[in-house]
C-alpha atoms as a PDB file:
ATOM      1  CA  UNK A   1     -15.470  13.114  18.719  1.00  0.00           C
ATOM      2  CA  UNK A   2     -14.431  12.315  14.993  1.00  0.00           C
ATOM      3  CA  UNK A   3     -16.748  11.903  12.405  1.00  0.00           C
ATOM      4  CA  UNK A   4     -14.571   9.333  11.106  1.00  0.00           C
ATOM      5  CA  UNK A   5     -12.527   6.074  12.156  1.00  0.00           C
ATOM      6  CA  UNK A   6      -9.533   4.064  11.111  1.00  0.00           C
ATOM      7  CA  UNK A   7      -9.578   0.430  12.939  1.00  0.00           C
ATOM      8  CA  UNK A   8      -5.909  -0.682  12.860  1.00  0.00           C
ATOM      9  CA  UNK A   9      -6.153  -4.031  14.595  1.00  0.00           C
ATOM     10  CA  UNK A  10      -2.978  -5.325  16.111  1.00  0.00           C
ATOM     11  CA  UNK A  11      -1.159  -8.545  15.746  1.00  0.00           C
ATOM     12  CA  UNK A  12       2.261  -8.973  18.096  1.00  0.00           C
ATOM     13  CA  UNK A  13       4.390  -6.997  15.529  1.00  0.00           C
ATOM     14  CA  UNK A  14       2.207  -3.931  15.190  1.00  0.00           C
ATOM     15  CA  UNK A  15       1.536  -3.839  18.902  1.00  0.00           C
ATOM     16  CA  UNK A  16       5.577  -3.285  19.952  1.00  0.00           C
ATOM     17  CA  UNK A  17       5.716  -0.400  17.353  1.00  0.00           C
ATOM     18  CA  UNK A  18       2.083   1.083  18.998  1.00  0.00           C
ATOM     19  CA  UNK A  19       3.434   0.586  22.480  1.00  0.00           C
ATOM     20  CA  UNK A  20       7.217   1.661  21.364  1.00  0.00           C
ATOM     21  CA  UNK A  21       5.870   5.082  19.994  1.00  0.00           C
ATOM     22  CA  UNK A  22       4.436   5.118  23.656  1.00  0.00           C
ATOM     23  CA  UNK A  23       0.065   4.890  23.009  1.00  0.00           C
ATOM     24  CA  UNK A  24      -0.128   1.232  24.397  1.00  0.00           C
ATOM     25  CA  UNK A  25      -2.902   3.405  27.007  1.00  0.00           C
ATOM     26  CA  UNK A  26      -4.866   3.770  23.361  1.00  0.00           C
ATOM     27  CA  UNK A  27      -4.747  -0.277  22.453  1.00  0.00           C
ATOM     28  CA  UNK A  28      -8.540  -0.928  23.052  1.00  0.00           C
ATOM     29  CA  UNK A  29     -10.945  -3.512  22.122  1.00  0.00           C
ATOM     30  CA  UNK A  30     -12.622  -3.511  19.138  1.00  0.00           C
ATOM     31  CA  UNK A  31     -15.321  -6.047  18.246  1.00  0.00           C
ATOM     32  CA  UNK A  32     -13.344  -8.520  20.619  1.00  0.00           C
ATOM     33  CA  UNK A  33     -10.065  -7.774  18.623  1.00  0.00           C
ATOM     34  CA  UNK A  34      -6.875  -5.726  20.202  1.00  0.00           C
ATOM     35  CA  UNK A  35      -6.733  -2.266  18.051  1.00  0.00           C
ATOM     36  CA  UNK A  36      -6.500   1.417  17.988  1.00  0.00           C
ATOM     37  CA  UNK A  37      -8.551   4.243  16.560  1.00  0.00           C
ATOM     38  CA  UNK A  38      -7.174   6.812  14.170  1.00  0.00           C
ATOM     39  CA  UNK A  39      -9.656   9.492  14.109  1.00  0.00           C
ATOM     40  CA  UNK A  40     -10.447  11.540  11.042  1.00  0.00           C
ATOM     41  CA  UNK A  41     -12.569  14.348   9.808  1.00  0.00           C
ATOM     42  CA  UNK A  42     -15.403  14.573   6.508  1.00  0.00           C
ATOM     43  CA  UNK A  43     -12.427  15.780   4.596  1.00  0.00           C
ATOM     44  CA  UNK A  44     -10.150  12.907   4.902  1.00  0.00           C
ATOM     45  CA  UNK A  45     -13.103  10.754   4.644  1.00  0.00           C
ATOM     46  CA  UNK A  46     -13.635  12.113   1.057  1.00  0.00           C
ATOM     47  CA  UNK A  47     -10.370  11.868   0.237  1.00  0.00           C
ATOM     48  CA  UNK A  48      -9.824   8.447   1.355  1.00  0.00           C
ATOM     49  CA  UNK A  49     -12.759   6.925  -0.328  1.00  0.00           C
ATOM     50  CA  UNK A  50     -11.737   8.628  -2.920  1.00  0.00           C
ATOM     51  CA  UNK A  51      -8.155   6.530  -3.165  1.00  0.00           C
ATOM     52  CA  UNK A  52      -9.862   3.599  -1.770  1.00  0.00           C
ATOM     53  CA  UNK A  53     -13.102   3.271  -3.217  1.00  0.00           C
ATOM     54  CA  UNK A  54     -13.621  -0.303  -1.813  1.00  0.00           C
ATOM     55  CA  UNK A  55     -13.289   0.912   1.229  1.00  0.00           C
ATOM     56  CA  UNK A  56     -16.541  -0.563   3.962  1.00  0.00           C
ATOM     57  CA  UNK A  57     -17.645   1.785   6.570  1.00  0.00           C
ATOM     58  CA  UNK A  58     -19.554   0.081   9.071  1.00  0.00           C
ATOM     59  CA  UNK A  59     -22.529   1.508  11.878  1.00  0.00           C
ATOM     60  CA  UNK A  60     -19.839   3.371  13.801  1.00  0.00           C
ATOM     61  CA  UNK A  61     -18.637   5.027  11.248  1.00  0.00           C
ATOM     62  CA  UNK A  62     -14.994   2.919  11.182  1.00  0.00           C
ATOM     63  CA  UNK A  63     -13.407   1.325   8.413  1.00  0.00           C
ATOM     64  CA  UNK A  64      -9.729  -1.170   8.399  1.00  0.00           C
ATOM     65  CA  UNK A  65      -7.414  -0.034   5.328  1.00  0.00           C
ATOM     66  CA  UNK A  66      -5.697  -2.260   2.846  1.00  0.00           C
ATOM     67  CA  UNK A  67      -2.786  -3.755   4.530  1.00  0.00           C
ATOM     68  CA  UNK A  68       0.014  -1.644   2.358  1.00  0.00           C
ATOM     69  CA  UNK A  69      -1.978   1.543   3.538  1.00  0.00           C
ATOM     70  CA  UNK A  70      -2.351   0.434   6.596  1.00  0.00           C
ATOM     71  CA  UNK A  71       1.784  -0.339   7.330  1.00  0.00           C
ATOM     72  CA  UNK A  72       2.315   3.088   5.891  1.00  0.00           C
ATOM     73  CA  UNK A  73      -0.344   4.658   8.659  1.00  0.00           C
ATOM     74  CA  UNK A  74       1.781   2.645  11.562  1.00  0.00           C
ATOM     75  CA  UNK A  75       4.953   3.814  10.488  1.00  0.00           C
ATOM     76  CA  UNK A  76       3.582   7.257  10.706  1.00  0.00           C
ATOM     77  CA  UNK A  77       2.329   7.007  13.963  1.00  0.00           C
ATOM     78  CA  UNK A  78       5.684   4.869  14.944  1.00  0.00           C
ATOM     79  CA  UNK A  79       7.683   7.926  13.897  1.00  0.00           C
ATOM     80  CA  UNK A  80       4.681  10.735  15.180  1.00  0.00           C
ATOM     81  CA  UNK A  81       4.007   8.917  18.563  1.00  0.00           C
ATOM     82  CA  UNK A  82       0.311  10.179  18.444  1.00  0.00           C
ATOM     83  CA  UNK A  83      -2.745   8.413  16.777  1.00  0.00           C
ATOM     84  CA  UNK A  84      -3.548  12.721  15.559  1.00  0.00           C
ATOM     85  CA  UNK A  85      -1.621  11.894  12.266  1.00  0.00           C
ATOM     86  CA  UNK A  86      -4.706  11.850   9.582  1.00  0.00           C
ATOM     87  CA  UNK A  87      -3.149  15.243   8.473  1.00  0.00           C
ATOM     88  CA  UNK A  88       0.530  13.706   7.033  1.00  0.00           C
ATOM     89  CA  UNK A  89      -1.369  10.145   6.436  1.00  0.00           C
ATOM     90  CA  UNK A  90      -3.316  11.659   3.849  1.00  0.00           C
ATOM     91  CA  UNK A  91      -0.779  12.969   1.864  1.00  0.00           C
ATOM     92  CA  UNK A  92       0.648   9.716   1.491  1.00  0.00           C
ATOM     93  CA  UNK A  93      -2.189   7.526   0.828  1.00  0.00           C
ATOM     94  CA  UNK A  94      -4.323   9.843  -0.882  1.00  0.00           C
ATOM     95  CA  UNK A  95      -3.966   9.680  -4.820  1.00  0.00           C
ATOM     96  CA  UNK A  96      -5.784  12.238  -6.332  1.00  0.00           C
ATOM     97  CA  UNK A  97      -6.053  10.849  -9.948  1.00  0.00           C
ATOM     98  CA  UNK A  98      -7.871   7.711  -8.665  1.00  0.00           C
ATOM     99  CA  UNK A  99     -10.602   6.605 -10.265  1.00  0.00           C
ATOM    100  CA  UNK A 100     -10.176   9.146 -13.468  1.00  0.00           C
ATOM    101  CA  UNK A 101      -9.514   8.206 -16.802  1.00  0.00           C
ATOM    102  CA  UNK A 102      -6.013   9.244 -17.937  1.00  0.00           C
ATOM    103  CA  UNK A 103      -6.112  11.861 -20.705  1.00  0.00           C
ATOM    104  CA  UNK A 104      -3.628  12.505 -23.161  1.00  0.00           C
ATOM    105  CA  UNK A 105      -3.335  16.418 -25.383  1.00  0.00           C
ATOM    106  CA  UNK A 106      -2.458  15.156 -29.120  1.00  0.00           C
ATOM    107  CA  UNK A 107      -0.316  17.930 -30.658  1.00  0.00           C
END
């Protein structure tokens, strides 16, 4: 079990490339809405919050990305076939100068 979760809920569009990359077993319902569940560790969690500092986390412990992030999490998982893809999704969502101020040396 994952400490953390990514609800991707699923409108027509997103559900073909879910069920194309073969996981349409993993569609489930969450909080009466079609979805799936990317699982992800403390780590990620940090690192996501982090890049997203908006981001709500709710009793289970889930939270739904910003709509850019989340495309970019669907095409990975499009071109992965697996929901296990918090590993190459956080290299390309995580920023790790958000939220610090940008310094500049004077010479």
């Amino acid at each position: 079990m994952a400490d953390y979760y990514i609800n991707v809920y699923l409108d027509d569009e997103s559900k073909e490339i879910v069920e194309a990359a073969g996981l349409g077993s993993q569609i489930k319902d969450i909080g009466g809405k079609k979805g799936i569940q990317v699982e992800m560790d403390k780590k990620d969690h940090k690192k996501l919050t982090k890049t997203f500092p908006d981001l709500q986390f709710d009793a289970s412990n889930a939270c739904v990305l910003p709509k850019e992030a989340e495309q970019t999490l669907l095409n990975i998982i499009k071109g992965m076939k697996t929901l296990d893809v918090m590993k190459v999704a956080i290299m390309k969502l995580f920023n790790p100068l958000a939220g610090k101020a940008l310094r500049s040396k004077t010479f």
